[in-house]
C-alpha atoms as a PDB file:
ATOM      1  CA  UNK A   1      11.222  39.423  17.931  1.00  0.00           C
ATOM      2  CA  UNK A   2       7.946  38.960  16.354  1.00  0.00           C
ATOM      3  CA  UNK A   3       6.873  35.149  16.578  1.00  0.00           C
ATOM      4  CA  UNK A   4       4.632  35.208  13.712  1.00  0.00           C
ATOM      5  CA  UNK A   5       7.680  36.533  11.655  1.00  0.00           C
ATOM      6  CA  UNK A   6      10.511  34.101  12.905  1.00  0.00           C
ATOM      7  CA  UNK A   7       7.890  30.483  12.378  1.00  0.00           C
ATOM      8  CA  UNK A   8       7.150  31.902   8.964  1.00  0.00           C
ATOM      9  CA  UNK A   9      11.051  31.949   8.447  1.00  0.00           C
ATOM     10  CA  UNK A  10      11.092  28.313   8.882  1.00  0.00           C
ATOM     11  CA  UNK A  11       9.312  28.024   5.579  1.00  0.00           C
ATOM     12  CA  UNK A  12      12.306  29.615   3.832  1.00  0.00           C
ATOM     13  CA  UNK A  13      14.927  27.612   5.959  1.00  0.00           C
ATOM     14  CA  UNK A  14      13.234  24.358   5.055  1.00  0.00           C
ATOM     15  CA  UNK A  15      13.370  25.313   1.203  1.00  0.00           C
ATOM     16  CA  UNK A  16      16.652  25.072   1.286  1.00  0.00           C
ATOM     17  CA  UNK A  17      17.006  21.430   1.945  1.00  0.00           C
ATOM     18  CA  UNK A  18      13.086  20.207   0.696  1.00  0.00           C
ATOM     19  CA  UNK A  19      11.699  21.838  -2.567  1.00  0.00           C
ATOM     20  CA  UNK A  20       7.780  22.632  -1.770  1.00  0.00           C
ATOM     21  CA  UNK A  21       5.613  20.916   0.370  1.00  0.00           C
ATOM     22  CA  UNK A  22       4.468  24.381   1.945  1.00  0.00           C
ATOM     23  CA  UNK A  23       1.711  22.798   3.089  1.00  0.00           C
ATOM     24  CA  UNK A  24       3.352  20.197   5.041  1.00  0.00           C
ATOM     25  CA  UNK A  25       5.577  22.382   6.488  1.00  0.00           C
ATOM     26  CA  UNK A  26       2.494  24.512   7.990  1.00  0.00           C
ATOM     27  CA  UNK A  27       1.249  21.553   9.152  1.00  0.00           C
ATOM     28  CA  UNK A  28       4.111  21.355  11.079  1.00  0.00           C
ATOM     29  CA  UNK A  29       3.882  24.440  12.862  1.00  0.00           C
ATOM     30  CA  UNK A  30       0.462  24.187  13.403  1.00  0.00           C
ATOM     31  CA  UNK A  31       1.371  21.439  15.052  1.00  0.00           C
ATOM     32  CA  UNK A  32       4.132  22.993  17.412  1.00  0.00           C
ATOM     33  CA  UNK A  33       1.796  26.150  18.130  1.00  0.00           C
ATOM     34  CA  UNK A  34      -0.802  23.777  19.393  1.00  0.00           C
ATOM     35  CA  UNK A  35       1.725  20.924  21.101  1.00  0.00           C
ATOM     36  CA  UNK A  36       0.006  18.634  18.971  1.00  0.00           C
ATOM     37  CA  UNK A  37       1.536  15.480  17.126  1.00  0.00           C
ATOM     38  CA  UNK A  38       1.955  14.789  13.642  1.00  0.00           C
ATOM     39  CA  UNK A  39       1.297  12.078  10.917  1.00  0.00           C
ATOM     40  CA  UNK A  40       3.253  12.026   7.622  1.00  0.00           C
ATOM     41  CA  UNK A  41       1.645   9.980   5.089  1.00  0.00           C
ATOM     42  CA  UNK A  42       3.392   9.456   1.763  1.00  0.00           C
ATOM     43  CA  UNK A  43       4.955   6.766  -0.480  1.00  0.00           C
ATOM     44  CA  UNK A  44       8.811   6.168  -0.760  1.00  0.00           C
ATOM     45  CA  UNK A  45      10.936   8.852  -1.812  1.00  0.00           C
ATOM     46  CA  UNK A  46       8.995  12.171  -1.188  1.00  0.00           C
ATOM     47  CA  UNK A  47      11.412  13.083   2.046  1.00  0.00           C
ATOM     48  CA  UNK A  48       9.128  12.625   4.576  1.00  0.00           C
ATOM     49  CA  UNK A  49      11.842  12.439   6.914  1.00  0.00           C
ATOM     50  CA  UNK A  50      14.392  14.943   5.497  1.00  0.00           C
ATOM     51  CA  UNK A  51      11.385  17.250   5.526  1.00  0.00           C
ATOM     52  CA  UNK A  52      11.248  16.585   9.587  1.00  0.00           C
ATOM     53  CA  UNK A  53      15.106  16.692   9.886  1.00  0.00           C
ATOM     54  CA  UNK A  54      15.495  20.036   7.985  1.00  0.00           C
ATOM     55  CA  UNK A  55      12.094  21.162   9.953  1.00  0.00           C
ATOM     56  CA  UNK A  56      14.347  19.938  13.266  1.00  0.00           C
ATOM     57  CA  UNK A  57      17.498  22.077  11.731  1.00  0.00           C
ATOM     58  CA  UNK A  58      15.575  25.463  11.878  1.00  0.00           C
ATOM     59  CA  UNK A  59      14.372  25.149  15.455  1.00  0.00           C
ATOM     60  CA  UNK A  60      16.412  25.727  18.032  1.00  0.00           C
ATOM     61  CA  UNK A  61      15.188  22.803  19.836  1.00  0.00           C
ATOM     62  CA  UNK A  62      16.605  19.315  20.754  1.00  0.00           C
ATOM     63  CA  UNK A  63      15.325  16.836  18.074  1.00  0.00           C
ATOM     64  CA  UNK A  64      16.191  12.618  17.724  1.00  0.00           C
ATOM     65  CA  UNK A  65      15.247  10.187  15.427  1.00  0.00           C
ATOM     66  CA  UNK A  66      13.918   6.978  15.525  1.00  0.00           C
ATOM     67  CA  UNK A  67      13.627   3.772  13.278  1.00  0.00           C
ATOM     68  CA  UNK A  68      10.901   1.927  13.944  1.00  0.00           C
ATOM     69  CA  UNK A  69      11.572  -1.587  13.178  1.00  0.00           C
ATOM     70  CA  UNK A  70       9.997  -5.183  13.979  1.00  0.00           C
ATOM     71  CA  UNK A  71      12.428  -6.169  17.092  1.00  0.00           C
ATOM     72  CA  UNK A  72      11.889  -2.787  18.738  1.00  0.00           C
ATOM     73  CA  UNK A  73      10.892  -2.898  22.162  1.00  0.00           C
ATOM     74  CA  UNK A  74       9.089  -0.869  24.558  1.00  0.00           C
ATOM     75  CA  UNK A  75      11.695   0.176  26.608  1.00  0.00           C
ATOM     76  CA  UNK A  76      14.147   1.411  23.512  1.00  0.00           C
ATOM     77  CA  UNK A  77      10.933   3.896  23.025  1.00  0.00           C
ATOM     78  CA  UNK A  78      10.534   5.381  26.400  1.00  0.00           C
ATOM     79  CA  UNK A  79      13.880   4.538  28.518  1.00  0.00           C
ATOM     80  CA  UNK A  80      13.935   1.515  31.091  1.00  0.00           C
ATOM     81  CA  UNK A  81      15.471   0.901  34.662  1.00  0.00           C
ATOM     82  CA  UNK A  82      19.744  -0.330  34.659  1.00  0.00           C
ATOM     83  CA  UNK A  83      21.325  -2.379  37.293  1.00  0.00           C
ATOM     84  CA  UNK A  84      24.517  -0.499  37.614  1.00  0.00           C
ATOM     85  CA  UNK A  85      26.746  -3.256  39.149  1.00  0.00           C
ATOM     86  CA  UNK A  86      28.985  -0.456  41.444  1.00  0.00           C
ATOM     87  CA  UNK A  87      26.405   1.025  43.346  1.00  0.00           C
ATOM     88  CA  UNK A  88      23.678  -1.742  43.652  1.00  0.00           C
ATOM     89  CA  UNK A  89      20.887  -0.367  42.140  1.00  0.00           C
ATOM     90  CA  UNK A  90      18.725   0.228  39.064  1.00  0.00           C
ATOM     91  CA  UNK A  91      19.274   3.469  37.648  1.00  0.00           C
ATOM     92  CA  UNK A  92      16.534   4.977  34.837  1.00  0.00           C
ATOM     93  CA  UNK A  93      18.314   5.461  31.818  1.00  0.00           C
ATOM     94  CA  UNK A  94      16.552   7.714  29.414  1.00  0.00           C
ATOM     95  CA  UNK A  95      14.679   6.686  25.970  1.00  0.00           C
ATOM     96  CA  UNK A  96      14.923   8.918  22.911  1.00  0.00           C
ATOM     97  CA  UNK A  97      11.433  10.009  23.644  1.00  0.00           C
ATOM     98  CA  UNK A  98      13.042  12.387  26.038  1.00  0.00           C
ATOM     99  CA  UNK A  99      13.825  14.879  23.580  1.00  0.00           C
ATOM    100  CA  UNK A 100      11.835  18.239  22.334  1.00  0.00           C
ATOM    101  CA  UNK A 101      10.683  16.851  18.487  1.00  0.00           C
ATOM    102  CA  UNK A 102      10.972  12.800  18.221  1.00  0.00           C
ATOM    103  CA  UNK A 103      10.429  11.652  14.766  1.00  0.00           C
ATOM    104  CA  UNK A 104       9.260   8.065  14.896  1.00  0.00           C
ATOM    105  CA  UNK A 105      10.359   7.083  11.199  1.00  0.00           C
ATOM    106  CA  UNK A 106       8.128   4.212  10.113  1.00  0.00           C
ATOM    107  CA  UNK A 107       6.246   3.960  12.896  1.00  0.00           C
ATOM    108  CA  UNK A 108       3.967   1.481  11.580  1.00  0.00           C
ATOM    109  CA  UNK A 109       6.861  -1.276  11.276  1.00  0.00           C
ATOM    110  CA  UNK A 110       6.991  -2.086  15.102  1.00  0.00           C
ATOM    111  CA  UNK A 111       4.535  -4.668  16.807  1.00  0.00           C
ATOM    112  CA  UNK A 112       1.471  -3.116  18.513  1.00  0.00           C
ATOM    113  CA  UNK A 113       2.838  -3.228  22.208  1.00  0.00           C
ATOM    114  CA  UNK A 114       6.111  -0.604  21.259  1.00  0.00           C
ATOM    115  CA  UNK A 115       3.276   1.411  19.468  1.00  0.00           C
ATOM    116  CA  UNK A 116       1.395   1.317  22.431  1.00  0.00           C
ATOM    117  CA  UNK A 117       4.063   2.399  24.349  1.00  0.00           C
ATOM    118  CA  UNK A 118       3.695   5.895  22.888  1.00  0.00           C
ATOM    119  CA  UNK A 119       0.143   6.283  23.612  1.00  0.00           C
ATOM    120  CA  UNK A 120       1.115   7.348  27.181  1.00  0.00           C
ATOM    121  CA  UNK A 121       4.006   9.252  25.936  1.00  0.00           C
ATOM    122  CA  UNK A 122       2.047  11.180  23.662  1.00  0.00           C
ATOM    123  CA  UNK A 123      -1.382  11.801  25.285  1.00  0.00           C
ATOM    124  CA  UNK A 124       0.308  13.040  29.516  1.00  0.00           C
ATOM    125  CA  UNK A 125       4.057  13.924  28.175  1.00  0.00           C
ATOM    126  CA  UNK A 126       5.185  11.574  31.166  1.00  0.00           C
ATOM    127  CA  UNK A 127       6.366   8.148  31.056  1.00  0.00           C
ATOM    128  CA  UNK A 128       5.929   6.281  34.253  1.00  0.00           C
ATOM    129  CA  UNK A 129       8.080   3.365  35.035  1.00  0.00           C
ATOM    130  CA  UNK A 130       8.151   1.381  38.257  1.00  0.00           C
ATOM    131  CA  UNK A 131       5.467   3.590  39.293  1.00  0.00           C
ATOM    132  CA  UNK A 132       6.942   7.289  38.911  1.00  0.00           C
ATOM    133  CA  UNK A 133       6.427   9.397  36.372  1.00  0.00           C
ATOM    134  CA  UNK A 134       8.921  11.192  34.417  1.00  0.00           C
ATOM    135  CA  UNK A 135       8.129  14.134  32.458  1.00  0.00           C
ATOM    136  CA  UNK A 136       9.278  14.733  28.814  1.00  0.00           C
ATOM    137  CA  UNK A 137      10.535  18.193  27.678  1.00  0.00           C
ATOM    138  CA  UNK A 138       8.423  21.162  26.586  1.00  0.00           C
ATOM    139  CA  UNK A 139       7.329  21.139  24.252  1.00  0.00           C
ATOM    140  CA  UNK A 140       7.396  18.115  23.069  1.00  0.00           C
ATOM    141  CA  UNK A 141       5.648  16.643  19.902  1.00  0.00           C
ATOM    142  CA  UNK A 142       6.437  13.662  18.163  1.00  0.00           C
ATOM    143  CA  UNK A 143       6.254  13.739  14.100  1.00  0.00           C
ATOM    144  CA  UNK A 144       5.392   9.636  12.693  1.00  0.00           C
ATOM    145  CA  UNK A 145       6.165   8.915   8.786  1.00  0.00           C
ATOM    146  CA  UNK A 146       4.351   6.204   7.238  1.00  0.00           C
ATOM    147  CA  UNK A 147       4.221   4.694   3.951  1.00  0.00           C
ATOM    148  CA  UNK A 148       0.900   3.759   2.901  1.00  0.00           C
ATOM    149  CA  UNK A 149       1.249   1.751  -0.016  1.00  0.00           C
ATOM    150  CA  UNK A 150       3.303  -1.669   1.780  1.00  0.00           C
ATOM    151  CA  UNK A 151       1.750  -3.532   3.787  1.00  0.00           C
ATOM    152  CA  UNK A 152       4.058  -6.647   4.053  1.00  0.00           C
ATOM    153  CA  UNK A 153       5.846  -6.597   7.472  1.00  0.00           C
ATOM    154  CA  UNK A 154       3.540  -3.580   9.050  1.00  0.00           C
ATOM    155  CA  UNK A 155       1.397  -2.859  11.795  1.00  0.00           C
ATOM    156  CA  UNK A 156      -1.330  -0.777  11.312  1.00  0.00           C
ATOM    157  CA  UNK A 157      -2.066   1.909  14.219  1.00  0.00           C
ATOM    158  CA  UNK A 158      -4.923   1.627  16.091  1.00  0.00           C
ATOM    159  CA  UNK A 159      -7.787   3.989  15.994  1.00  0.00           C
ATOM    160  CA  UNK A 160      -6.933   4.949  19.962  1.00  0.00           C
ATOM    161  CA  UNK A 161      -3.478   5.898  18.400  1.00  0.00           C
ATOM    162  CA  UNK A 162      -4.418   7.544  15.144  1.00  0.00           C
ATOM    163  CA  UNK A 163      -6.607  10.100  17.366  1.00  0.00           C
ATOM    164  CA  UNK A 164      -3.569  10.890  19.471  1.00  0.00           C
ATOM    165  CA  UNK A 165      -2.145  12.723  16.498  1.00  0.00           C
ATOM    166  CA  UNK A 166      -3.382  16.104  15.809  1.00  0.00           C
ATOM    167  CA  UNK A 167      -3.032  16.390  12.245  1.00  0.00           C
ATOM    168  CA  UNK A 168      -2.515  13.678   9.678  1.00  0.00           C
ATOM    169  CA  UNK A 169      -0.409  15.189   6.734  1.00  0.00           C
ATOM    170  CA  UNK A 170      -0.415  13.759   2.736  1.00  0.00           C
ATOM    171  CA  UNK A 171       2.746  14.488   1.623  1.00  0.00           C
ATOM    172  CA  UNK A 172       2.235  14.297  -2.407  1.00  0.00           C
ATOM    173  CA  UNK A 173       4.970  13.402  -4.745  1.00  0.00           C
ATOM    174  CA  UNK A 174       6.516  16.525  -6.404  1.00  0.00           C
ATOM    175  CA  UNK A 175       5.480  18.999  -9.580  1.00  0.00           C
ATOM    176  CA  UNK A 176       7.405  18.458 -12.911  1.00  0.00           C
ATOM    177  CA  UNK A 177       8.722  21.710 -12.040  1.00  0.00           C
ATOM    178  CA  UNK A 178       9.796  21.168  -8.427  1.00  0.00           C
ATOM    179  CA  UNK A 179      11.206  17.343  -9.393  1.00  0.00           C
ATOM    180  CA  UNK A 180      13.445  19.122 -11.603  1.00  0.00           C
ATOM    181  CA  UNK A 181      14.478  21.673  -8.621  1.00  0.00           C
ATOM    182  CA  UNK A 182      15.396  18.160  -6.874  1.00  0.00           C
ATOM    183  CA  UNK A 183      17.328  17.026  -9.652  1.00  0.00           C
ATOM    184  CA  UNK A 184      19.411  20.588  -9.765  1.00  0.00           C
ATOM    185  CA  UNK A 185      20.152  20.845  -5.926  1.00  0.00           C
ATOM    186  CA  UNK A 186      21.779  17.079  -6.512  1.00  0.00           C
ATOM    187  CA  UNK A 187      23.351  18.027  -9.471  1.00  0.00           C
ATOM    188  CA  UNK A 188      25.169  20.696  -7.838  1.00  0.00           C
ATOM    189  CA  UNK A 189      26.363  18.718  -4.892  1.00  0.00           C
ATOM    190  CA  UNK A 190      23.701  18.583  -2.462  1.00  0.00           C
ATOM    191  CA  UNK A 191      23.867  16.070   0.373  1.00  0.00           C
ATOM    192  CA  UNK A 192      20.797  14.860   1.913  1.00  0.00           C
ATOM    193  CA  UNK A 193      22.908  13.524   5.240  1.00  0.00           C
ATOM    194  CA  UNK A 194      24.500  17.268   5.608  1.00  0.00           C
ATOM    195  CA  UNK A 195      21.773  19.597   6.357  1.00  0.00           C
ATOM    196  CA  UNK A 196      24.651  22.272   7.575  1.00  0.00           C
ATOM    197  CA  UNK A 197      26.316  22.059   4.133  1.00  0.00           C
ATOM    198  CA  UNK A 198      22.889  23.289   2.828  1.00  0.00           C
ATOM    199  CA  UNK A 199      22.809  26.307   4.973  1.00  0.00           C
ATOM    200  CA  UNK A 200      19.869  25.629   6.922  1.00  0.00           C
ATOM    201  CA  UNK A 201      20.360  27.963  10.204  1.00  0.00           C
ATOM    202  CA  UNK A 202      18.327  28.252  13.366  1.00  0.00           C
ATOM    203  CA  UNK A 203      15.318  30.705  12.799  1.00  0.00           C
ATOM    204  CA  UNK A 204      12.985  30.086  15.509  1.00  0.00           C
ATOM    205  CA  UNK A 205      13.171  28.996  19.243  1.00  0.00           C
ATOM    206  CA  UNK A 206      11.240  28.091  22.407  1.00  0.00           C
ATOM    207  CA  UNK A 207      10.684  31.221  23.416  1.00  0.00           C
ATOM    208  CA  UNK A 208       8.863  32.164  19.726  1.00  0.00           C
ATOM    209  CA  UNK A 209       6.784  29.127  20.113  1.00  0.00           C
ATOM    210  CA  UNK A 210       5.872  29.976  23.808  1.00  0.00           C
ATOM    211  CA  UNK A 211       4.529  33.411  22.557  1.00  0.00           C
ATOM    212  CA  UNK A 212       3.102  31.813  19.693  1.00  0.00           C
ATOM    213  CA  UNK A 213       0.657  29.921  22.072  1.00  0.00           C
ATOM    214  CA  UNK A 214      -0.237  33.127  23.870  1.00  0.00           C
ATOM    215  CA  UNK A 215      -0.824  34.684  20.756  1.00  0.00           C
ATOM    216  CA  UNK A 216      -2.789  31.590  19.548  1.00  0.00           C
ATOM    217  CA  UNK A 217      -4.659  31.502  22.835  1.00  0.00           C
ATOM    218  CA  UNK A 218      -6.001  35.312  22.515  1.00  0.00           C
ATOM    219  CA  UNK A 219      -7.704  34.103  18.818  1.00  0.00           C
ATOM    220  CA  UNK A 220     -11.190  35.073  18.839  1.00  0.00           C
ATOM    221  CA  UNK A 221     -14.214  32.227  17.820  1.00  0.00           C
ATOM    222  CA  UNK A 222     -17.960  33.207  17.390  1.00  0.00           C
ATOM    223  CA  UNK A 223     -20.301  30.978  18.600  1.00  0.00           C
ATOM    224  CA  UNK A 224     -21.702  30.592  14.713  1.00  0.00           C
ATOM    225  CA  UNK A 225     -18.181  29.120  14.050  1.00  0.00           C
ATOM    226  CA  UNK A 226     -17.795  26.958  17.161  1.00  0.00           C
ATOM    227  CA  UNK A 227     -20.752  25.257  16.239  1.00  0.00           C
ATOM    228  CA  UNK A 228     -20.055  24.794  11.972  1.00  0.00           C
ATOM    229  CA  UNK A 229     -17.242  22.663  13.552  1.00  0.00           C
ATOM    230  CA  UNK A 230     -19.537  21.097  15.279  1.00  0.00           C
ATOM    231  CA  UNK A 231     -21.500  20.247  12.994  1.00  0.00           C
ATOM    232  CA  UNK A 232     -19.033  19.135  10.681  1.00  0.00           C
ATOM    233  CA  UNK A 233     -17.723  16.297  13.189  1.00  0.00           C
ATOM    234  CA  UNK A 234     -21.409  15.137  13.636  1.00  0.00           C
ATOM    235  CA  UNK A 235     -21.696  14.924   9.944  1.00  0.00           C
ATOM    236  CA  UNK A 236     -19.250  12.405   9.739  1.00  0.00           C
ATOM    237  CA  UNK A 237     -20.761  10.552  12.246  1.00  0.00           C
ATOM    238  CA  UNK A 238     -24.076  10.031  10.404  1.00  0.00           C
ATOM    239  CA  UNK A 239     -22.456   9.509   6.931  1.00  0.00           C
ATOM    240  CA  UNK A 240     -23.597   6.318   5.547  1.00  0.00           C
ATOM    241  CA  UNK A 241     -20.194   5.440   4.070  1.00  0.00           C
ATOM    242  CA  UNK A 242     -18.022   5.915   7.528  1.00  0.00           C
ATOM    243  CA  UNK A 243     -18.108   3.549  10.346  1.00  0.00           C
ATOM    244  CA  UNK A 244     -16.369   5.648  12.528  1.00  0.00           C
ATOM    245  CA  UNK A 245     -17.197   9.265  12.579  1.00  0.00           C
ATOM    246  CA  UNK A 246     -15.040  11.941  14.123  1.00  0.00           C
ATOM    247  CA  UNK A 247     -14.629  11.889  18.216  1.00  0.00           C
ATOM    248  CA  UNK A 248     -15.278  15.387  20.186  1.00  0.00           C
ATOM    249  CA  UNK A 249     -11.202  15.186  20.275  1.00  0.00           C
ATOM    250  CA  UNK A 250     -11.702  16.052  16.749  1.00  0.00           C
ATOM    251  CA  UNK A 251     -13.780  18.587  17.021  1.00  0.00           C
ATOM    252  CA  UNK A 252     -11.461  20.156  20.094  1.00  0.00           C
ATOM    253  CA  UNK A 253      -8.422  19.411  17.453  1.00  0.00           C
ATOM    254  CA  UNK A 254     -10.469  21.391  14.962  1.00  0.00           C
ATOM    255  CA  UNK A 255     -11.102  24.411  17.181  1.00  0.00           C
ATOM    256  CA  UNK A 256      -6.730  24.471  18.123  1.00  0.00           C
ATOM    257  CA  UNK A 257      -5.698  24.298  14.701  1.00  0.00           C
ATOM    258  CA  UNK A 258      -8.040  26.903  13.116  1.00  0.00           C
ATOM    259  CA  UNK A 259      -7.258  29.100  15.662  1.00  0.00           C
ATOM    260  CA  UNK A 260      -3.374  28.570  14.898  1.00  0.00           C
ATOM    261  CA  UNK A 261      -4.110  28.727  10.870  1.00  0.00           C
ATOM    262  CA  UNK A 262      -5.657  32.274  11.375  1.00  0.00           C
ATOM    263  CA  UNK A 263      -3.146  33.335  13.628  1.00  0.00           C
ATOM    264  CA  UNK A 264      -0.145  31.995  11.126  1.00  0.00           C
ATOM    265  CA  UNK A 265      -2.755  34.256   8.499  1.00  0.00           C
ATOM    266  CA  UNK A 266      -1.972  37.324   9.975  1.00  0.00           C
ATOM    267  CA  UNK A 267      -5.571  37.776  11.650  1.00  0.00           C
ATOM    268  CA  UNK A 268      -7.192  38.091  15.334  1.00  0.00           C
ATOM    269  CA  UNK A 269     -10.526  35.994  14.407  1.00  0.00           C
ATOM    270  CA  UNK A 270     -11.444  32.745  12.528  1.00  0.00           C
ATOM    271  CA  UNK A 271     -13.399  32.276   9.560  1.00  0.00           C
ATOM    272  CA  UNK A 272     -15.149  29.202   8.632  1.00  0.00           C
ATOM    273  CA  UNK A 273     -12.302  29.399   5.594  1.00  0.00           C
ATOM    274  CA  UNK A 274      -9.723  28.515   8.193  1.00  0.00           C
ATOM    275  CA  UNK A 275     -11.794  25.410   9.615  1.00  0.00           C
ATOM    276  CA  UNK A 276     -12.199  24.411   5.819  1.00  0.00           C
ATOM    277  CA  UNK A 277      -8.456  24.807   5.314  1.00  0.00           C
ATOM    278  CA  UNK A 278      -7.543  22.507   8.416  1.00  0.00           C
ATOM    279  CA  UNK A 279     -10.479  20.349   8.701  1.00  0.00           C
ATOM    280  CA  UNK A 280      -9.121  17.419   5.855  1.00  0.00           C
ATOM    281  CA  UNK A 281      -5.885  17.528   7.876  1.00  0.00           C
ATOM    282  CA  UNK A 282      -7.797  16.910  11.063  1.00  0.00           C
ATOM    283  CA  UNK A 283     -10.188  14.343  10.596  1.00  0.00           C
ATOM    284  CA  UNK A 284      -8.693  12.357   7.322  1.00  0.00           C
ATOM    285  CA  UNK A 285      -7.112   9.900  10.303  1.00  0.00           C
ATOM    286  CA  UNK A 286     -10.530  10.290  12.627  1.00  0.00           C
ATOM    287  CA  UNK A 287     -12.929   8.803  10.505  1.00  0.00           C
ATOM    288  CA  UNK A 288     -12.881   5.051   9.204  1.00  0.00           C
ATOM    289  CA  UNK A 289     -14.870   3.667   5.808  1.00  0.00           C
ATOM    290  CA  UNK A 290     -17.372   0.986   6.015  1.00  0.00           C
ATOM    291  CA  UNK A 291     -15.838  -2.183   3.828  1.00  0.00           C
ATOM    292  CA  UNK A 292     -18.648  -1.776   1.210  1.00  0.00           C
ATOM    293  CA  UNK A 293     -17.880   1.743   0.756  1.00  0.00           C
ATOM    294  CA  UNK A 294     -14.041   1.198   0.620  1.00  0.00           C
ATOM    295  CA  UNK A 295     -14.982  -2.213  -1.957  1.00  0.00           C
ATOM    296  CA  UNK A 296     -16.542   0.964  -4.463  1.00  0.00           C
ATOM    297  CA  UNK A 297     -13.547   2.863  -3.914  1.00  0.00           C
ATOM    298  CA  UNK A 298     -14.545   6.065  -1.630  1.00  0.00           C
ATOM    299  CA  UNK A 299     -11.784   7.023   0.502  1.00  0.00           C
ATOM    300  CA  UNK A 300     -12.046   8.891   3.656  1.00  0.00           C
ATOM    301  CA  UNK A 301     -10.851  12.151   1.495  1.00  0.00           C
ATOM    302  CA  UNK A 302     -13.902  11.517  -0.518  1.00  0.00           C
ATOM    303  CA  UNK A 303     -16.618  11.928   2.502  1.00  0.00           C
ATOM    304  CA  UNK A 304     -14.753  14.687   3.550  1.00  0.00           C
ATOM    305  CA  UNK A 305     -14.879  16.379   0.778  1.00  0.00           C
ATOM    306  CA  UNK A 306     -18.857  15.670   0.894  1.00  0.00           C
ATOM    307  CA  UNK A 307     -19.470  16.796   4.000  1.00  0.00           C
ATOM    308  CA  UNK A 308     -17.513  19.989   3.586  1.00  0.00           C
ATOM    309  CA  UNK A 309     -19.821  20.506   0.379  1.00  0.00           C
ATOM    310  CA  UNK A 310     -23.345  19.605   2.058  1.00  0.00           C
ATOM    311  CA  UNK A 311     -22.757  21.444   5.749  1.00  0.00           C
ATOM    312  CA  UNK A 312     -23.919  24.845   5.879  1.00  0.00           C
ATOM    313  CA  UNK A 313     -21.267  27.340   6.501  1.00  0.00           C
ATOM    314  CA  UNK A 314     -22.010  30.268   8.723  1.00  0.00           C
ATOM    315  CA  UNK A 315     -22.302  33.639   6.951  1.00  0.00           C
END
């Protein structure tokens, strides 16, 4: 079965259960073809998470879920060593992180040291306890929802963590048109908590991801486009307004996902169109304002949008 073919079915599956966000749902792949982790960034009520769990529904992959909350501790994230009282001994019983696709719902509502917790877990697919390491499944990615509008009762991620994601997602609030599409799937009995009632079917497995990679692997990159991404990260690095530019991780995340977005495109080759398509996605979460540039209301979307206007692209 052709790869290409069966990930662009999960588009279609998703429909059933979300109504648009193409674009997020690309991002998701993207994400999977490059074993990369995800961001979802959105206010209240724009199924962030159903999006994920219908995402989850298509694969044929083992997914669990998450809540982030306040009282969470490390060891409900990654798993933790049991004294079983019959034979003596601690025993490692597994977290949830042990899974194929975690989504980490809220992640921002836990305390800093159960975020940190996932910085191993995301960056060497291990978690080490007691001093032995125990690998997660492949592939594994792990897809975060955050609300970025509340603050009360939050913990903001870290820059270290923020760069462990490969893509940061916006996930907008819906058209007119597609609101009403939301309203008309209710109305006729759709159930947000029964993803089989919806018809959402496995389209796409391990093995179509694995080949994906290869696929995504064989992607060709001329030198004149290696270095326009390049250049683009070192832009943001010397932009008055940022304080924090993007790392060479970004430009390496850069490279990975324009490789997979011309792939998903149906070509051998990447354009500098393809970085432009990925790059907001890539650095949005890479970069951080300066407090007098934030205090006159530039966002981070704003430089981007600067730099991709003032860097030369390769002809």
């Amino acid at each position: 079965m052709d790869p290409r073919a069966a990930l662009h079915r999960l588009r279609t599956e998703v429909a059933k259960a979300v109504v648009g966000q193409e674009s997020v749902v690309t991002g998701l792949v993207i994400a999977l073809l490059c074993r990369g982790h995800v961001l979802l960034e959105g206010v209240p009520g724009v199924a962030k998470t159903l999006l994920v769990r219908a995402f989850a529904a298509a694969l044929d992959l083992e997914a669990k879920r998450l809540q982030f909350t306040p009282d969470l501790m490390p060891g409900d994230v990654t798993g933790s060593l049991v004294f079983d009282p019959r034979t003596a001994a601690f025993t490692f019983r597994e977290g949830p992180v042990f899974t194929n696709l975690l989504l980490a719902d809220e992640i921002n509502r836990t305390p800093p040291k159960t975020q940190a917790a996932l910085l191993e877990v995301m960056e060497e697919r291990q978690v080490s306890v007691e001093g032995t390491a125990r690998p997660l499944p492949t592939p594994f990615i792990v897809a975060a929802t955050q609300n970025p509008i509340e603050y009360e009762g939050t913990y903001p991620l870290p820059e270290a963590q923020l760069d462990r994601f490969l893509v940061k997602l916006s996930v907008p609030l819906p058209t007119r048109d597609e609101e009403l599409g939301v309203l008309r799937a209710h109305h006729a009995g759709f159930d947000p908590r029964d993803l089989k009632a919806a018809g959402i079917v496995q389209v796409a497995s391990a093995a179509d991801l694995a080949a994906g990679r290869v696929a995504v692997a064989r992607v060709g990159v001329a030198d004149p486009v290696l270095a326009y991404m390049v250049d683009l990260c070192r832009a943001t690095r010397v932009s008055p307004s940022l304080e924090l530019g993007a790392s060479p991780r970004g430009a390496t995340a850069l490279l990975l996902t324009a490789k997979a977005w011309a792939w998903l495109s149906g070509r051998e080759y990447v354009t500098p169109d393809d970085v432009k398509a990925v790059a907001r996605a890539v650095l949005r979460h890479r970069v951080r304002l300066r407090p007098e540039a934030e205090l006159e209301g530039t966002t981070a979307e704003h430089v981007l949008d600067s730099v991709l206007a003032t860097v030369p692209t390769p002809r």
